[in-house]
PDB file of N, CA and C in Angstrom:
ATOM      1  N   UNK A   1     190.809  -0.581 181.284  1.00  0.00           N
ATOM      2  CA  UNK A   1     190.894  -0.581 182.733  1.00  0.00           C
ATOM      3  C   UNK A   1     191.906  -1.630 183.174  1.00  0.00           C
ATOM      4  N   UNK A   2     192.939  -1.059 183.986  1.00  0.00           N
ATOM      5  CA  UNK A   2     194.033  -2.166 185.023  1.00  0.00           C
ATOM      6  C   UNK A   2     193.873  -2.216 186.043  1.00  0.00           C
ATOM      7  N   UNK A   3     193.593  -3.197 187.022  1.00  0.00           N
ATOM      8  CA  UNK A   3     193.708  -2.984 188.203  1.00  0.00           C
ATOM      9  C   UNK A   3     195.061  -3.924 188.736  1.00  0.00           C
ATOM     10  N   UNK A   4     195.707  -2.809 189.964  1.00  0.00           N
ATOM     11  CA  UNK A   4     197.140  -3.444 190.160  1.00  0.00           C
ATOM     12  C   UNK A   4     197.224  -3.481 191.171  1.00  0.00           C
ATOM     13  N   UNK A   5     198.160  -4.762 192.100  1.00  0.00           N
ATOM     14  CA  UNK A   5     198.291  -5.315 193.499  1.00  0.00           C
ATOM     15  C   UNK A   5     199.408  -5.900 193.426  1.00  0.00           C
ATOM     16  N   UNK A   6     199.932  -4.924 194.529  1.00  0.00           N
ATOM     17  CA  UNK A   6     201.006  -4.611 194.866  1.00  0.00           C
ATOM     18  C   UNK A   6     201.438  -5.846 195.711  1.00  0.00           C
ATOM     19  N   UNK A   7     202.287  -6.956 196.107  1.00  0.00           N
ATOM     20  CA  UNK A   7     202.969  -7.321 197.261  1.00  0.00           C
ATOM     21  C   UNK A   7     204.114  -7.603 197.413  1.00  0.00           C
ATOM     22  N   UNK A   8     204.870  -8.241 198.832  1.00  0.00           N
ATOM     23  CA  UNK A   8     206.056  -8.803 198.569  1.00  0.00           C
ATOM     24  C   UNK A   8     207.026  -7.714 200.001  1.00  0.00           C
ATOM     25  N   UNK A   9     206.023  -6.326 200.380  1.00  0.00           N
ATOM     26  CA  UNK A   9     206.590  -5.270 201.494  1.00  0.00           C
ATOM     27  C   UNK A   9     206.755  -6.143 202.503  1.00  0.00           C
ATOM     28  N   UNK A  10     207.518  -5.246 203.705  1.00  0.00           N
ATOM     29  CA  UNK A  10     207.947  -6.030 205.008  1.00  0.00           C
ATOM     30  C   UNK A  10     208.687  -5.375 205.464  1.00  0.00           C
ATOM     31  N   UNK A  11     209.455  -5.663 206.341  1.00  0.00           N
ATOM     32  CA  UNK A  11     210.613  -5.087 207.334  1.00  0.00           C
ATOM     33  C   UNK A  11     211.759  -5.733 206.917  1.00  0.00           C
ATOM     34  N   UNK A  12     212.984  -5.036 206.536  1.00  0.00           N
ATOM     35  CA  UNK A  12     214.058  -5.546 206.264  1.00  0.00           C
ATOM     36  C   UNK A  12     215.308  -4.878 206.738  1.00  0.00           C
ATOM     37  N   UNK A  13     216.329  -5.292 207.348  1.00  0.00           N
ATOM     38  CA  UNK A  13     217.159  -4.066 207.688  1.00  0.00           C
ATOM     39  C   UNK A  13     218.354  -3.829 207.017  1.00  0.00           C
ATOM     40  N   UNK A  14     218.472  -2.590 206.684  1.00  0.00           N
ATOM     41  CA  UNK A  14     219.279  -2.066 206.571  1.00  0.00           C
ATOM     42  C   UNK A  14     220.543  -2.492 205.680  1.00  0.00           C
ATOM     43  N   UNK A  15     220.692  -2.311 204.295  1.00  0.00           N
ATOM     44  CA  UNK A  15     221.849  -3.151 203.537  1.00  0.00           C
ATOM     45  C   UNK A  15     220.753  -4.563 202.889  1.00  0.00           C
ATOM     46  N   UNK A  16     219.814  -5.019 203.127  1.00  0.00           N
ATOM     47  CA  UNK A  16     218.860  -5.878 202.946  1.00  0.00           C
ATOM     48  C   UNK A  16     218.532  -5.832 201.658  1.00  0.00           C
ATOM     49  N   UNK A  17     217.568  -6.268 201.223  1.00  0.00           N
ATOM     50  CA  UNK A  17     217.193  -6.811 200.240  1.00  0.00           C
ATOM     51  C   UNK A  17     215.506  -7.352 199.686  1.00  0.00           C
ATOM     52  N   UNK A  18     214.836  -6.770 199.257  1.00  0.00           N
ATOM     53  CA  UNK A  18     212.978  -6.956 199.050  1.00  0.00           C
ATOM     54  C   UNK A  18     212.956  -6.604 197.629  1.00  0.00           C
ATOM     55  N   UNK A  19     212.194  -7.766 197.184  1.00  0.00           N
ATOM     56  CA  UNK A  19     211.632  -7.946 195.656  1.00  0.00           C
ATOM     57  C   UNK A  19     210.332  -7.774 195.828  1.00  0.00           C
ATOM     58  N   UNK A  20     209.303  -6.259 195.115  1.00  0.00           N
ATOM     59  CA  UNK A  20     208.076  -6.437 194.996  1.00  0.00           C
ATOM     60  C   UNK A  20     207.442  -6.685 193.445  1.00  0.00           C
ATOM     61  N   UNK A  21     206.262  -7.196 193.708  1.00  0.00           N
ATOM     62  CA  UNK A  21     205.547  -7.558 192.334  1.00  0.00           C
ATOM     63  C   UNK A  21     204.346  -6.905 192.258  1.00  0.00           C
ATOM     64  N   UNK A  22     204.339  -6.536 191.109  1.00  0.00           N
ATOM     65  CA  UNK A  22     202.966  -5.990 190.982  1.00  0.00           C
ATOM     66  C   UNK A  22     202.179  -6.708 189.638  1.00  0.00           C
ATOM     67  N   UNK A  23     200.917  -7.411 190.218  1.00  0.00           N
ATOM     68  CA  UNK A  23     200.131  -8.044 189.413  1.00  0.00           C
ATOM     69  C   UNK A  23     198.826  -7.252 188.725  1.00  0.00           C
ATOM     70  N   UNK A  24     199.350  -7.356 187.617  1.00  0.00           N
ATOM     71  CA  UNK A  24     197.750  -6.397 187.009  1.00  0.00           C
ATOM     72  C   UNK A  24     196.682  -7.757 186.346  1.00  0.00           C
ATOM     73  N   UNK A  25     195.428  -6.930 186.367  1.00  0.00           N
ATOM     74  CA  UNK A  25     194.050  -7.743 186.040  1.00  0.00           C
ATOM     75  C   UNK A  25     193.756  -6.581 185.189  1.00  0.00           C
ATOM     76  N   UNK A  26     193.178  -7.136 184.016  1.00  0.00           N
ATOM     77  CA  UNK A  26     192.272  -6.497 183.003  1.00  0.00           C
ATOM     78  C   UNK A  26     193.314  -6.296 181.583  1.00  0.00           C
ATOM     79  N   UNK A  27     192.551  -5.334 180.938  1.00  0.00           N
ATOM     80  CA  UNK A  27     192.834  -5.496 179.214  1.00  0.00           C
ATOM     81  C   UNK A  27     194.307  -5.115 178.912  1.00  0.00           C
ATOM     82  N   UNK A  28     195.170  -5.476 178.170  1.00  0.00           N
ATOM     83  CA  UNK A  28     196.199  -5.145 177.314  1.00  0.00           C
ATOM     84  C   UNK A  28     197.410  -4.928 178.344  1.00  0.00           C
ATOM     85  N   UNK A  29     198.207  -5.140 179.285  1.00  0.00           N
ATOM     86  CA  UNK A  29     198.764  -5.061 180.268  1.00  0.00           C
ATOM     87  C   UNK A  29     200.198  -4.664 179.659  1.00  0.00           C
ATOM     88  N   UNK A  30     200.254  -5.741 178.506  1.00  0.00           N
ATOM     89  CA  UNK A  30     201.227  -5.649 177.482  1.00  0.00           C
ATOM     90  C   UNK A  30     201.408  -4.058 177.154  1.00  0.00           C
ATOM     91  N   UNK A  31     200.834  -3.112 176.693  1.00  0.00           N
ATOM     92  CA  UNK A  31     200.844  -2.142 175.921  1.00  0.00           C
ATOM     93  C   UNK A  31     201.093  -0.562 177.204  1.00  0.00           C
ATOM     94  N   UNK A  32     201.146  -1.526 178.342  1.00  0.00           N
ATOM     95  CA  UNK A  32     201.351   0.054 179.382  1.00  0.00           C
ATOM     96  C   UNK A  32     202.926  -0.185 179.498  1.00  0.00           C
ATOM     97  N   UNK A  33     203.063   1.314 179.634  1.00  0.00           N
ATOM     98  CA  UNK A  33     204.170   1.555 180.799  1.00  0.00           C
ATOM     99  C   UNK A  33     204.150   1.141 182.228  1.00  0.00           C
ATOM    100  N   UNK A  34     205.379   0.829 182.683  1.00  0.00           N
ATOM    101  CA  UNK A  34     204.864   0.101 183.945  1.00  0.00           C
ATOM    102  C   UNK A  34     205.756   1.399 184.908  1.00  0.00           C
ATOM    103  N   UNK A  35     205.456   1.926 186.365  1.00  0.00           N
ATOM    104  CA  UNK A  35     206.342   2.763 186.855  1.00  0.00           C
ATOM    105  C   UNK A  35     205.723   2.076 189.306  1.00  0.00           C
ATOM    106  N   UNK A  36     207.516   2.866 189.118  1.00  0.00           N
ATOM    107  CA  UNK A  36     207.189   2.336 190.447  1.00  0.00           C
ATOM    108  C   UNK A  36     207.110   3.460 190.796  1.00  0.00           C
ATOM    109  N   UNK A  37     206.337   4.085 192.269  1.00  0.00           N
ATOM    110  CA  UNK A  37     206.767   5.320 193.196  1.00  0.00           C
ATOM    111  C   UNK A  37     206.848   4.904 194.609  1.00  0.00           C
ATOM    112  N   UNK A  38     206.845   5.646 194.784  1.00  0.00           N
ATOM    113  CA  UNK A  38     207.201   5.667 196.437  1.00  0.00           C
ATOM    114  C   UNK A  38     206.561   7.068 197.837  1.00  0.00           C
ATOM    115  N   UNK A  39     205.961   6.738 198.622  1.00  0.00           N
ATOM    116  CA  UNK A  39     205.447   8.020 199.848  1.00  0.00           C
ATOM    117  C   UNK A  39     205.769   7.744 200.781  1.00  0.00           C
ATOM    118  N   UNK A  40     206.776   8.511 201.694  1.00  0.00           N
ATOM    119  CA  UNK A  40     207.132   8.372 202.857  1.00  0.00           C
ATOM    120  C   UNK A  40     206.273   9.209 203.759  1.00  0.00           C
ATOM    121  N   UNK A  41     205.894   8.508 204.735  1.00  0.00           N
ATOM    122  CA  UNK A  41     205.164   9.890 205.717  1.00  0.00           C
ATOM    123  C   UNK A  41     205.510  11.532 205.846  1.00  0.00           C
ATOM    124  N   UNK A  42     204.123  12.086 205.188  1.00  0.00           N
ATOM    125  CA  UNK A  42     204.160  13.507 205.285  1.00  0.00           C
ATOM    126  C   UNK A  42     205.227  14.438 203.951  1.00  0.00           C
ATOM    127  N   UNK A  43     205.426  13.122 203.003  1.00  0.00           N
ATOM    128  CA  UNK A  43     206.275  13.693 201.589  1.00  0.00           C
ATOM    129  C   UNK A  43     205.755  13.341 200.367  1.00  0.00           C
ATOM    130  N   UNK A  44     205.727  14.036 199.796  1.00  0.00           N
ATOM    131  CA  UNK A  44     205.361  13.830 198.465  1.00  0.00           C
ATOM    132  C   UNK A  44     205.357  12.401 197.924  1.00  0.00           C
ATOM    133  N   UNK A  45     204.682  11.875 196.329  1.00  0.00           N
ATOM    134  CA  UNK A  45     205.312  10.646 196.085  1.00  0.00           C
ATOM    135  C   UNK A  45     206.243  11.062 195.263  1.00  0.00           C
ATOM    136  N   UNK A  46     207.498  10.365 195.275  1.00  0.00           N
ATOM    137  CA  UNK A  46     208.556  10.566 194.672  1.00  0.00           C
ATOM    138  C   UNK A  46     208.674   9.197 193.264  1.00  0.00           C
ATOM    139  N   UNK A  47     208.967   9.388 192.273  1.00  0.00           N
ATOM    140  CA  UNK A  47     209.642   8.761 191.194  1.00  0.00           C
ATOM    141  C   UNK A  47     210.232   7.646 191.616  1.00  0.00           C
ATOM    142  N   UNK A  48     210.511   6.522 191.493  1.00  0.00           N
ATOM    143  CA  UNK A  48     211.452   5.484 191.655  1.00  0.00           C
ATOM    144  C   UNK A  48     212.082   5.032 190.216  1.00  0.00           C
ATOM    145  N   UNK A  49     211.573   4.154 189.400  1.00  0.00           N
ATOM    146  CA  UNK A  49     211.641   3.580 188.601  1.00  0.00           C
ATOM    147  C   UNK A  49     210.894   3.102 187.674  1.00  0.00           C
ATOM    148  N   UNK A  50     210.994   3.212 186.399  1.00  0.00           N
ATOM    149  CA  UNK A  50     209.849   2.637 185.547  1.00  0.00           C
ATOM    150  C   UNK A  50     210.308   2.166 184.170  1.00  0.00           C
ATOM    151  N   UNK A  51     209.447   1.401 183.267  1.00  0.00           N
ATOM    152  CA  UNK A  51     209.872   0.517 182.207  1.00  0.00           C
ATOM    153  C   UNK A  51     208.869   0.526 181.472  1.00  0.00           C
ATOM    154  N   UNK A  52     209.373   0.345 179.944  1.00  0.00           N
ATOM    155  CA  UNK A  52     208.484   0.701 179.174  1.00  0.00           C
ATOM    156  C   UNK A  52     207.546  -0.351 178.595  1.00  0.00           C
ATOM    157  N   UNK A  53     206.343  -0.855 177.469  1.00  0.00           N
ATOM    158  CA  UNK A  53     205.865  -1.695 177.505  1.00  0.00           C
ATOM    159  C   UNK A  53     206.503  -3.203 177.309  1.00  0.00           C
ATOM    160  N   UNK A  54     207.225  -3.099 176.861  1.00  0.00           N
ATOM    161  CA  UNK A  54     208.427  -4.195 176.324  1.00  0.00           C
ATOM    162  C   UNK A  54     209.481  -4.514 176.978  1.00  0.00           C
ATOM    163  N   UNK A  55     209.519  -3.766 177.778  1.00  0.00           N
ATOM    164  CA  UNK A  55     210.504  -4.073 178.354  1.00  0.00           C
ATOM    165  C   UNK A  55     212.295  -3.796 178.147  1.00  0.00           C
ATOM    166  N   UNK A  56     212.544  -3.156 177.207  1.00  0.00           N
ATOM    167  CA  UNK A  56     213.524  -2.743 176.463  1.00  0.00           C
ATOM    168  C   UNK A  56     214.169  -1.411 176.855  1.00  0.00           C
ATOM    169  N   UNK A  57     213.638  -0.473 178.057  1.00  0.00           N
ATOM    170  CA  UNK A  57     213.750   0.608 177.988  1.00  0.00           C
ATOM    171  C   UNK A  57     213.556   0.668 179.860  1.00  0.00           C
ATOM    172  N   UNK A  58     214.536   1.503 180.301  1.00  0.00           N
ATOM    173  CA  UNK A  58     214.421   1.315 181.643  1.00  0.00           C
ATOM    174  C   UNK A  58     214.389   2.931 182.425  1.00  0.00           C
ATOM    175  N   UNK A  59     214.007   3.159 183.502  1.00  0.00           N
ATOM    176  CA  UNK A  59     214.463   4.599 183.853  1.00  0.00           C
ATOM    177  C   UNK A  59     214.415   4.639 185.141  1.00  0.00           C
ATOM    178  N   UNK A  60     215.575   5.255 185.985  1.00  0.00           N
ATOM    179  CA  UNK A  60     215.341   4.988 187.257  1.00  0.00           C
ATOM    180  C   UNK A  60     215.697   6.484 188.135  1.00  0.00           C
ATOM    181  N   UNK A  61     215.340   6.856 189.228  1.00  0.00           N
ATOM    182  CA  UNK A  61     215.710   8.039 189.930  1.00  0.00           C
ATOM    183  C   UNK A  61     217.342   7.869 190.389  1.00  0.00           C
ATOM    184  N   UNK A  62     218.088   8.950 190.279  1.00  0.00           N
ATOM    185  CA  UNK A  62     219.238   8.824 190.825  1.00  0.00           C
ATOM    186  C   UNK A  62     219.867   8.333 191.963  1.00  0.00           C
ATOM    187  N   UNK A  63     218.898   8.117 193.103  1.00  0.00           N
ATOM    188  CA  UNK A  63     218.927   7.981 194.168  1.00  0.00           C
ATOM    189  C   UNK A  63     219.170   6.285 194.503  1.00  0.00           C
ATOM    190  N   UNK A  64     218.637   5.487 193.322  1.00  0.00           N
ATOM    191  CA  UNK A  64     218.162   3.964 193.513  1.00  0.00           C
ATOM    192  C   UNK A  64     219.328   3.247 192.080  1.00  0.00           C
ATOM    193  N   UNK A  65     219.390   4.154 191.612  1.00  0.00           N
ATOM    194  CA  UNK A  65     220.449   3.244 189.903  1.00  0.00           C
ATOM    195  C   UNK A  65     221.556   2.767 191.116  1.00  0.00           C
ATOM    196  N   UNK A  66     222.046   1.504 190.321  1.00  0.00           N
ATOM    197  CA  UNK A  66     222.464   0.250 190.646  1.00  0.00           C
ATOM    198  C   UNK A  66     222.648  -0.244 191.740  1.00  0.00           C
ATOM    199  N   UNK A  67     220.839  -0.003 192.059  1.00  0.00           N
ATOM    200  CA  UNK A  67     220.428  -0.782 193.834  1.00  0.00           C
ATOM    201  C   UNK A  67     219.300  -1.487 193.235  1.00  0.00           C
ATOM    202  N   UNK A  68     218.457  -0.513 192.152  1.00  0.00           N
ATOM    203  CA  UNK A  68     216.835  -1.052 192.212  1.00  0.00           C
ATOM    204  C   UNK A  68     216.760  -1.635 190.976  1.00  0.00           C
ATOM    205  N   UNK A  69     216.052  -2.467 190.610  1.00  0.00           N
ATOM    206  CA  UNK A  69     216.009  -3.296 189.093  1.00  0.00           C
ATOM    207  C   UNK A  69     214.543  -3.281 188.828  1.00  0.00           C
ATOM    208  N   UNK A  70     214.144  -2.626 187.874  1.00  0.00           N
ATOM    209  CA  UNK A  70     212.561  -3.020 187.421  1.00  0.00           C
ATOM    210  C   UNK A  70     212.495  -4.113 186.180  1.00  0.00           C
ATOM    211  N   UNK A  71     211.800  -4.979 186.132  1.00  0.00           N
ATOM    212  CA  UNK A  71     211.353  -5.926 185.437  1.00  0.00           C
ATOM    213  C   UNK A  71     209.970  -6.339 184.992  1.00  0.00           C
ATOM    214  N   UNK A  72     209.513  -6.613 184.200  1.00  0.00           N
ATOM    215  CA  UNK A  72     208.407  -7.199 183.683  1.00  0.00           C
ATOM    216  C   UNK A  72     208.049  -8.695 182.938  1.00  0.00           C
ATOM    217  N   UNK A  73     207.283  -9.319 183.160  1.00  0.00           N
ATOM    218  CA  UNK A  73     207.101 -10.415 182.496  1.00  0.00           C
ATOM    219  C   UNK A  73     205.637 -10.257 182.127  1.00  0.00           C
ATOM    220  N   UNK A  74     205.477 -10.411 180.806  1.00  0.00           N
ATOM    221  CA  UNK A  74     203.956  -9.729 180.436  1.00  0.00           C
ATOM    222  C   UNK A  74     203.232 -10.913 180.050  1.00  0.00           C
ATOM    223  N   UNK A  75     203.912 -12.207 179.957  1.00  0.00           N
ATOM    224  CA  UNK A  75     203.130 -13.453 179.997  1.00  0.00           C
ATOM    225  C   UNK A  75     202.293 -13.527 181.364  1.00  0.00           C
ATOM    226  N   UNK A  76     202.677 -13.040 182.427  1.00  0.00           N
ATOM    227  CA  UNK A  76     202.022 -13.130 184.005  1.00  0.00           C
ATOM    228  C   UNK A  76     201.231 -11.995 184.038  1.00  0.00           C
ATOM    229  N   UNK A  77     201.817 -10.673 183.483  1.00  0.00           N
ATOM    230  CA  UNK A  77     201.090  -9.794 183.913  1.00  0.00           C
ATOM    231  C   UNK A  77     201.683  -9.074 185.406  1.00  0.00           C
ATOM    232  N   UNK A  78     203.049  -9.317 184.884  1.00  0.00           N
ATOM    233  CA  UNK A  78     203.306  -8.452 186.574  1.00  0.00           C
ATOM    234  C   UNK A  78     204.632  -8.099 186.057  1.00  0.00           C
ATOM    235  N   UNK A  79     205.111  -6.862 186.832  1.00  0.00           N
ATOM    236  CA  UNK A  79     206.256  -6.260 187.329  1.00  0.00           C
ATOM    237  C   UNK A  79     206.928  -6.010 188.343  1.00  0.00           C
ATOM    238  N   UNK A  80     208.217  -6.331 188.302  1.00  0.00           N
ATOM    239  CA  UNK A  80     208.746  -6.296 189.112  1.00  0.00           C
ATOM    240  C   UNK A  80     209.434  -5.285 189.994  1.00  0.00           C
ATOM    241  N   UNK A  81     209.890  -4.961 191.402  1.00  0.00           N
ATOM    242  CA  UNK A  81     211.095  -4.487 191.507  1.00  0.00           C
ATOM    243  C   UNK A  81     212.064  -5.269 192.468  1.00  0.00           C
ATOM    244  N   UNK A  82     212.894  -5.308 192.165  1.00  0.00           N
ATOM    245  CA  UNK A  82     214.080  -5.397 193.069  1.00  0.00           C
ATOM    246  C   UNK A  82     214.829  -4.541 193.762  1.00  0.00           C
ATOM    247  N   UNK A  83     215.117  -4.497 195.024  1.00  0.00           N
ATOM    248  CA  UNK A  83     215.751  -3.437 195.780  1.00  0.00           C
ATOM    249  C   UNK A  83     216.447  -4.266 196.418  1.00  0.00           C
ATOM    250  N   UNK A  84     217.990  -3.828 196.501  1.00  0.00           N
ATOM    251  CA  UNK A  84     219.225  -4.160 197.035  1.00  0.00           C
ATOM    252  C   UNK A  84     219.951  -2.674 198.103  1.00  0.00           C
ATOM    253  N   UNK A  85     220.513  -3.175 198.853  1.00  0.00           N
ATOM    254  CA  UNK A  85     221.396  -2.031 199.664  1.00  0.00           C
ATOM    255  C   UNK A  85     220.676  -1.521 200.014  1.00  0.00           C
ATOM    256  N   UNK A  86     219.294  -1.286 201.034  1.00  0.00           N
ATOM    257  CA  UNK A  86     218.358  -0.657 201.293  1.00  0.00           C
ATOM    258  C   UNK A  86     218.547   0.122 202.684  1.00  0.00           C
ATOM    259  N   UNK A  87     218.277   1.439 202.390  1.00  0.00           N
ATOM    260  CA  UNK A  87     218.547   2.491 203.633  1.00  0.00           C
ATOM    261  C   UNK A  87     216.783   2.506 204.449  1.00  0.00           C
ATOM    262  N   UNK A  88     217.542   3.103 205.338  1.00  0.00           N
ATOM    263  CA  UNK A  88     216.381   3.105 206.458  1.00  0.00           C
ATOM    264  C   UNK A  88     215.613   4.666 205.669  1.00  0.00           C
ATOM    265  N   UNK A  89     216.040   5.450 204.929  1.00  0.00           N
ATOM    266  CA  UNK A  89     215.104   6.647 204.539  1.00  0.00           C
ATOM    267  C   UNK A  89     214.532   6.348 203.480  1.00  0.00           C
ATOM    268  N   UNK A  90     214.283   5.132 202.915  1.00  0.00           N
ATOM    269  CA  UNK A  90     213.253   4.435 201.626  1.00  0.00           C
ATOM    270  C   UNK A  90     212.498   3.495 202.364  1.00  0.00           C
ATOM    271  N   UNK A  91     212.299   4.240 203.662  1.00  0.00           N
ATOM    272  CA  UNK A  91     210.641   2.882 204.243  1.00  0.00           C
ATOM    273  C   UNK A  91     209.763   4.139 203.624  1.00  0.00           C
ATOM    274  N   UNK A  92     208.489   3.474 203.100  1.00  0.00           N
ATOM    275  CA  UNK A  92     207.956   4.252 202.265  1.00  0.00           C
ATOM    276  C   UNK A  92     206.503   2.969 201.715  1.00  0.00           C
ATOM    277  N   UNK A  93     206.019   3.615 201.835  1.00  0.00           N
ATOM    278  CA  UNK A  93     204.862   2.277 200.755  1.00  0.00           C
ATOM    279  C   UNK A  93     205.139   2.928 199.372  1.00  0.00           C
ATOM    280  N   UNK A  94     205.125   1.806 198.969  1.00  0.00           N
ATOM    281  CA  UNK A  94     205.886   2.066 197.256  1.00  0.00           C
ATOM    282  C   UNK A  94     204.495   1.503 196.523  1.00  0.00           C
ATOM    283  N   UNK A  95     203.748   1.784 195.265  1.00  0.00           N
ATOM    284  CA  UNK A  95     203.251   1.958 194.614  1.00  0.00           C
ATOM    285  C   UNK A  95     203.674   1.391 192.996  1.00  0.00           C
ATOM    286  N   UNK A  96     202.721   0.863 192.459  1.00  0.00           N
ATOM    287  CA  UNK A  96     202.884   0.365 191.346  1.00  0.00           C
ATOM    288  C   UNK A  96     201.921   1.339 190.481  1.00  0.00           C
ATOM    289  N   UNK A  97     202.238   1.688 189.568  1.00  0.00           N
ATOM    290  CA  UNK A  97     200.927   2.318 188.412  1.00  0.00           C
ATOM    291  C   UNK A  97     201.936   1.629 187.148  1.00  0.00           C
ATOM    292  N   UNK A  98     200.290   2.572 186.012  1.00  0.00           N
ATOM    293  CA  UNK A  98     200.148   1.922 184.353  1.00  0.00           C
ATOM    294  C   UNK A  98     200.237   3.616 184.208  1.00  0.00           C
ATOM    295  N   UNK A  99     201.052   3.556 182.968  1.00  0.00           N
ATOM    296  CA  UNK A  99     200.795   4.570 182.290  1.00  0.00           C
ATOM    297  C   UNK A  99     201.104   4.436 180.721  1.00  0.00           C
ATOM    298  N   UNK A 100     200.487   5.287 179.698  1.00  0.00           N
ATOM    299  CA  UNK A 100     200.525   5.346 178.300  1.00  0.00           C
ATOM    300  C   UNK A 100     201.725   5.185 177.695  1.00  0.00           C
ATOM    301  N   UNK A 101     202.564   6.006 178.389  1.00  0.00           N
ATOM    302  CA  UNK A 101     203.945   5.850 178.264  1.00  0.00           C
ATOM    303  C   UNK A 101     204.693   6.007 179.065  1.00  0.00           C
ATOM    304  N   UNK A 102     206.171   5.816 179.025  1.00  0.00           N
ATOM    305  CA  UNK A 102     207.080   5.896 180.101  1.00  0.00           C
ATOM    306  C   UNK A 102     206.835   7.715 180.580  1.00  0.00           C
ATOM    307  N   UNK A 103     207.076   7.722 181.953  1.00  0.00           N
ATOM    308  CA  UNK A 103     207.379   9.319 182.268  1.00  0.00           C
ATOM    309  C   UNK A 103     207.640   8.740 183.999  1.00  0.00           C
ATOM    310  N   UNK A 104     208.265   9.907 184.490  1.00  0.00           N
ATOM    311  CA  UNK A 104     208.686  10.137 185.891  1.00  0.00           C
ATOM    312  C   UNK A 104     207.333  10.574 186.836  1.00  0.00           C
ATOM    313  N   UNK A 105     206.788  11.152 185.850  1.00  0.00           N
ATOM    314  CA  UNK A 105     204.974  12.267 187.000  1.00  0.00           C
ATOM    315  C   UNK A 105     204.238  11.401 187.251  1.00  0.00           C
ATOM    316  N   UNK A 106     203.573  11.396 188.338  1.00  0.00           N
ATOM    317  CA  UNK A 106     202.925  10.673 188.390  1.00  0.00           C
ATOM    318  C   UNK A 106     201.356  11.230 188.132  1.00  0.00           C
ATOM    319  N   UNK A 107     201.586  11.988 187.774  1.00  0.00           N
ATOM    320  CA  UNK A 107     199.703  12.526 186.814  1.00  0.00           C
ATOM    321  C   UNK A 107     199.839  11.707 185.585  1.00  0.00           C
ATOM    322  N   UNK A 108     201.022  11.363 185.197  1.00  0.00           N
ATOM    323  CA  UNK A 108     200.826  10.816 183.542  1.00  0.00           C
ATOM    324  C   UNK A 108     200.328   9.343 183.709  1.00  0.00           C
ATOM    325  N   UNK A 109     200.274   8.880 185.324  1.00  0.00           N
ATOM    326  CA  UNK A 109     200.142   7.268 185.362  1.00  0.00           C
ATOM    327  C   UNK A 109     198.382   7.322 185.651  1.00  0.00           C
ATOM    328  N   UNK A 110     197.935   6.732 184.896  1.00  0.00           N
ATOM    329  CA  UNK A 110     196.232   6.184 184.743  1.00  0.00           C
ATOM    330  C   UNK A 110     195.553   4.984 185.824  1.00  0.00           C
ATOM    331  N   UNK A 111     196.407   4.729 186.201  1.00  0.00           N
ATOM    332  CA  UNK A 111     196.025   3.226 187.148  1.00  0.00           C
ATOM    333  C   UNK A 111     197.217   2.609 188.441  1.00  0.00           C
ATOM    334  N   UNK A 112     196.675   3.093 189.502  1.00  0.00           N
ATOM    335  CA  UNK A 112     197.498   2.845 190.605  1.00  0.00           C
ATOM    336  C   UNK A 112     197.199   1.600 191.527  1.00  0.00           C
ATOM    337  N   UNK A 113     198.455   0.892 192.169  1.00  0.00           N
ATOM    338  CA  UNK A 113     197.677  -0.335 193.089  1.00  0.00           C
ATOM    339  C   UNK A 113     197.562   0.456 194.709  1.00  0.00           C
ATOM    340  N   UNK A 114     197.195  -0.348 195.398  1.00  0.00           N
ATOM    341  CA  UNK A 114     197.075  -0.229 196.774  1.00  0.00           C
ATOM    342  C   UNK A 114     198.039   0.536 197.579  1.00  0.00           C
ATOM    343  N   UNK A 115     199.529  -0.060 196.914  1.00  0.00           N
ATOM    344  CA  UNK A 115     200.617   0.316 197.918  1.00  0.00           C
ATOM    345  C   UNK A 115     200.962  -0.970 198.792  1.00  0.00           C
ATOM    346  N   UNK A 116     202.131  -1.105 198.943  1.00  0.00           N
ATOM    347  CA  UNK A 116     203.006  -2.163 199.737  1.00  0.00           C
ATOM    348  C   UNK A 116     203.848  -1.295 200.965  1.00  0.00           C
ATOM    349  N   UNK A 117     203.684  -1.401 201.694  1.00  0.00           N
ATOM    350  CA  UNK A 117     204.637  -0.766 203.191  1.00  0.00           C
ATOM    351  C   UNK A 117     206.364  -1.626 202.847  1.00  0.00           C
ATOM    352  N   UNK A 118     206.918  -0.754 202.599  1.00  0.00           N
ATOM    353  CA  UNK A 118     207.983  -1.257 202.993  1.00  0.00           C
ATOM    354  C   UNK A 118     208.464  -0.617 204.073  1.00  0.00           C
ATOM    355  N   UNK A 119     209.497  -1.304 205.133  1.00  0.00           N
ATOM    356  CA  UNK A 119     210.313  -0.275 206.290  1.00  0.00           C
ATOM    357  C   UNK A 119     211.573  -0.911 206.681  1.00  0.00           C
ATOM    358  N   UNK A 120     212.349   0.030 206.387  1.00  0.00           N
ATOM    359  CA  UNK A 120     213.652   0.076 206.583  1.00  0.00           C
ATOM    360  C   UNK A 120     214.587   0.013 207.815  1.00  0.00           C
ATOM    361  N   UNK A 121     214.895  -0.986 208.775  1.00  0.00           N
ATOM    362  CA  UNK A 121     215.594  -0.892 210.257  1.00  0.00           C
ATOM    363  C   UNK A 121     217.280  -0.244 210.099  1.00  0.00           C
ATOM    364  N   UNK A 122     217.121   0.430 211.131  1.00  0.00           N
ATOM    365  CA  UNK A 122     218.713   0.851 210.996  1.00  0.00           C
ATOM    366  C   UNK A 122     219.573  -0.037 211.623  1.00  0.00           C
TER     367      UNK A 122
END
């Protein structure tokens, strides 16, 4: 069992810049995949970014490569993201999950946090 909490959301405008973290509690934290998503009102959750247990292995949606940076530090127990150049159509509460292994679906992720609001000003 992981449980994960999300923070670090806010209002930022436009071209801006928000680093979220996601802190997990419980067993082996080390051994998940870590993945970010994202739900904008009334849309699906979409894929963002995700990393594998080690950290060695990265994957990101086309939409976010060389804006968004995922990171992990598994001495803390948290992951990161970084978002740079940020458009007003990625306000969205973004989501942290665990999964077995790396993948884009989010059925393959086992353990989700709360969600962080991010919102985007034009």
């Amino acid at each position: 069992q992981v449980q994960l909490v999300e923070s670090g959301g806010g209002l930022v405008q436009a071209g801006g810049s928000l680093r979220l973290s996601c802190a997990a509690s419980g067993r082996a934290f080390s051994t998940y995949a870590m993945g970010w998503f994202r739900q904008a009102p009334g849309k699906e959750r979409e894929f963002v970014t995700a990393i594998s247990w080690s950290g060695g292995s990265t994957y990101h949606a086309d939409s976010v490569k060389g804006r968004f940076t995922i990171t992990r530090d598994n001495a803390k127990n948290t992951v990161y993201l970084q978002m740079n150049s940020l458009k007003p159509e990625e306000t969205a509460v973004y989501y942290c999950a665990a999964a077995y292994g790396e993948s884009r679906l989010p059925h393959e992720y086992a353990y989700w946090g709360q969600g962080t609001q991010v919102t985007v000003s034009s």
